[in-house]
C-alpha atoms as a PDB file:
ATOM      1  CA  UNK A   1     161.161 121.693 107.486  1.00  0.00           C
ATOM      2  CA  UNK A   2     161.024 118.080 108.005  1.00  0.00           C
ATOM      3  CA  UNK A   3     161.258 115.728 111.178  1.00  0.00           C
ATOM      4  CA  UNK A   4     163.710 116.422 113.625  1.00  0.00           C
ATOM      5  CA  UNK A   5     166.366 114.258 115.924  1.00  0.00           C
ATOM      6  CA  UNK A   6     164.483 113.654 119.361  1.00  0.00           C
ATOM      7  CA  UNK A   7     163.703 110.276 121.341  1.00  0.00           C
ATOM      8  CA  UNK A   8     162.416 107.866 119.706  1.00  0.00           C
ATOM      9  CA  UNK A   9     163.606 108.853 116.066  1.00  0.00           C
ATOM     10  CA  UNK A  10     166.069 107.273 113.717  1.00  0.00           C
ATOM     11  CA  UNK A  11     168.961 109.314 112.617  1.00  0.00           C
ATOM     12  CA  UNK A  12     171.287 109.269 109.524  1.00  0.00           C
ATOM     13  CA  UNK A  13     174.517 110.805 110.066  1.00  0.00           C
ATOM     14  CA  UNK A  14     177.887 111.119 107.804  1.00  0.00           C
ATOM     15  CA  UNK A  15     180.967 111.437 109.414  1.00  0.00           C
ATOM     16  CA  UNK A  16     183.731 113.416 108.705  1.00  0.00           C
ATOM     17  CA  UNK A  17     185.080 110.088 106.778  1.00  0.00           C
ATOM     18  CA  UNK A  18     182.563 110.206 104.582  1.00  0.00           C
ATOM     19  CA  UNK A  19     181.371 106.894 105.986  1.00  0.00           C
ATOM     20  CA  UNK A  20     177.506 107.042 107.281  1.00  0.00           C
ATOM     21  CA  UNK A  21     175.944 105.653 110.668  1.00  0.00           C
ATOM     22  CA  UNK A  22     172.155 105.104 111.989  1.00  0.00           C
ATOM     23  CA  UNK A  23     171.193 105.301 115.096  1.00  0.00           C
ATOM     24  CA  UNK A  24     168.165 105.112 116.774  1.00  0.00           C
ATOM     25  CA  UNK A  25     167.317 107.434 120.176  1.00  0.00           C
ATOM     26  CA  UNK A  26     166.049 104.896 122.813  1.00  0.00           C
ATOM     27  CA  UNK A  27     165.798 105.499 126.942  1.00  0.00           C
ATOM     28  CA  UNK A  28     168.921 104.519 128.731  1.00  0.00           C
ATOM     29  CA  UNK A  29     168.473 100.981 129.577  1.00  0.00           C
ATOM     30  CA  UNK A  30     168.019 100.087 125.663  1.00  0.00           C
ATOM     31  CA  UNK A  31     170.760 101.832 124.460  1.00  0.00           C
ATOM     32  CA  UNK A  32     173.069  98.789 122.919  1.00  0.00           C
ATOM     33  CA  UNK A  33     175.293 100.707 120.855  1.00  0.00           C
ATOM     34  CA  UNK A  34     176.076  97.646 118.936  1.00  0.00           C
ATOM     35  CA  UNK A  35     172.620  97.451 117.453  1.00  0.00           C
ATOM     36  CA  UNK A  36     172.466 101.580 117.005  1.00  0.00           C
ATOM     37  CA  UNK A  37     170.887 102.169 119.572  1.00  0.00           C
ATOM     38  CA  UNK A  38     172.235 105.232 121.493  1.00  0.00           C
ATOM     39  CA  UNK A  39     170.736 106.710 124.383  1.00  0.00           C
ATOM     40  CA  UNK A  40     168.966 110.133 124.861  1.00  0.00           C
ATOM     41  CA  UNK A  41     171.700 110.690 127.521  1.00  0.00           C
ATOM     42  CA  UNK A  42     174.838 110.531 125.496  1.00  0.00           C
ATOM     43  CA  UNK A  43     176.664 113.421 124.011  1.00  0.00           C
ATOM     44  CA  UNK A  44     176.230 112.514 120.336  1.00  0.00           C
ATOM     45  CA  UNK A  45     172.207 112.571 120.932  1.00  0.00           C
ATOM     46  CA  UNK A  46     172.206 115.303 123.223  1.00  0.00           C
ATOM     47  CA  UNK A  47     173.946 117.138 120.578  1.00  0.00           C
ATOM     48  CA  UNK A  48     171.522 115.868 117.651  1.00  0.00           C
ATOM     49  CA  UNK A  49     168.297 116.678 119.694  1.00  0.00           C
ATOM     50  CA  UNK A  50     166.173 119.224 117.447  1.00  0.00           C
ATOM     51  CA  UNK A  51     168.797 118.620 114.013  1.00  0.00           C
ATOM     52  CA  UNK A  52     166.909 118.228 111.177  1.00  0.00           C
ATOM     53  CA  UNK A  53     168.338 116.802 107.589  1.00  0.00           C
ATOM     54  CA  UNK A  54     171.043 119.216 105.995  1.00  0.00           C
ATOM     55  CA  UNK A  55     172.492 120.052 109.907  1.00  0.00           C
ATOM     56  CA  UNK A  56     175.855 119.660 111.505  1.00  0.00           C
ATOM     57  CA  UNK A  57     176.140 119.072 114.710  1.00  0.00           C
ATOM     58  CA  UNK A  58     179.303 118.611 117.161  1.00  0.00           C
ATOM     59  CA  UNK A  59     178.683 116.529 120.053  1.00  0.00           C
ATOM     60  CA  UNK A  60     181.048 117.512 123.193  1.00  0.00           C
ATOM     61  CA  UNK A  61     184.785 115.658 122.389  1.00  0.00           C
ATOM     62  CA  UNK A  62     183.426 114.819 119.243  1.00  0.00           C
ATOM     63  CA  UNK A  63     184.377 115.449 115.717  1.00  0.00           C
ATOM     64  CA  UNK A  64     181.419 117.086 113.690  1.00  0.00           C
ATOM     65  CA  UNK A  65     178.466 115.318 112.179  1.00  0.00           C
ATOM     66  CA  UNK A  66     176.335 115.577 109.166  1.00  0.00           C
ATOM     67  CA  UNK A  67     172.470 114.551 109.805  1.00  0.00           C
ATOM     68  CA  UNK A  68     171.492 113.221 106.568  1.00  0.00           C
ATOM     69  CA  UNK A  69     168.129 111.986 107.568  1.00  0.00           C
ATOM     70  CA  UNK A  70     165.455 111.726 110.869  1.00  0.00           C
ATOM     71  CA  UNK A  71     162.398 109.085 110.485  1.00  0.00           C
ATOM     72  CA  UNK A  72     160.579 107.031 112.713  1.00  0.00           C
ATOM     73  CA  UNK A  73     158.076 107.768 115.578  1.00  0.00           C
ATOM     74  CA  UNK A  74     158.859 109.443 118.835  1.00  0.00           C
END
């Protein structure tokens, strides 16, 4: 297995659109969604926390999400 989605890591997802996203897990008072950074609080990373590459995930009021990759420290 590789790396999985926890604080501190950088995560790949595709949406349902096909389109993808990257967002990095940072503390609350980083989060700046605008840069992609999304706090460990929200939904969409509670929801990711432990997903490794190849999961789908579906964050509370949220439509489902692929995680197509998880680097970085953390």
């Amino acid at each position: 297995p590789g790396p999985s989605a926890s604080f501190g890591k950088t995560v790949r997802l595709r949406l349902a659109s096909g389109r993808e996203q990257v967002w990095r897990i940072v503390g609350e008072d980083e989060a700046d969604p605008k840069r992609g950074l999304l706090s460990w609080a929200s939904p969409l990373a509670r929801a990711l926390q432990g997903a490794e590459a190849g999961d789908e995930v579906a964050p509370q009021g949220l439509p489902p999400v692929e995680v197509v990759e998880v680097s970085g420290g953390g």
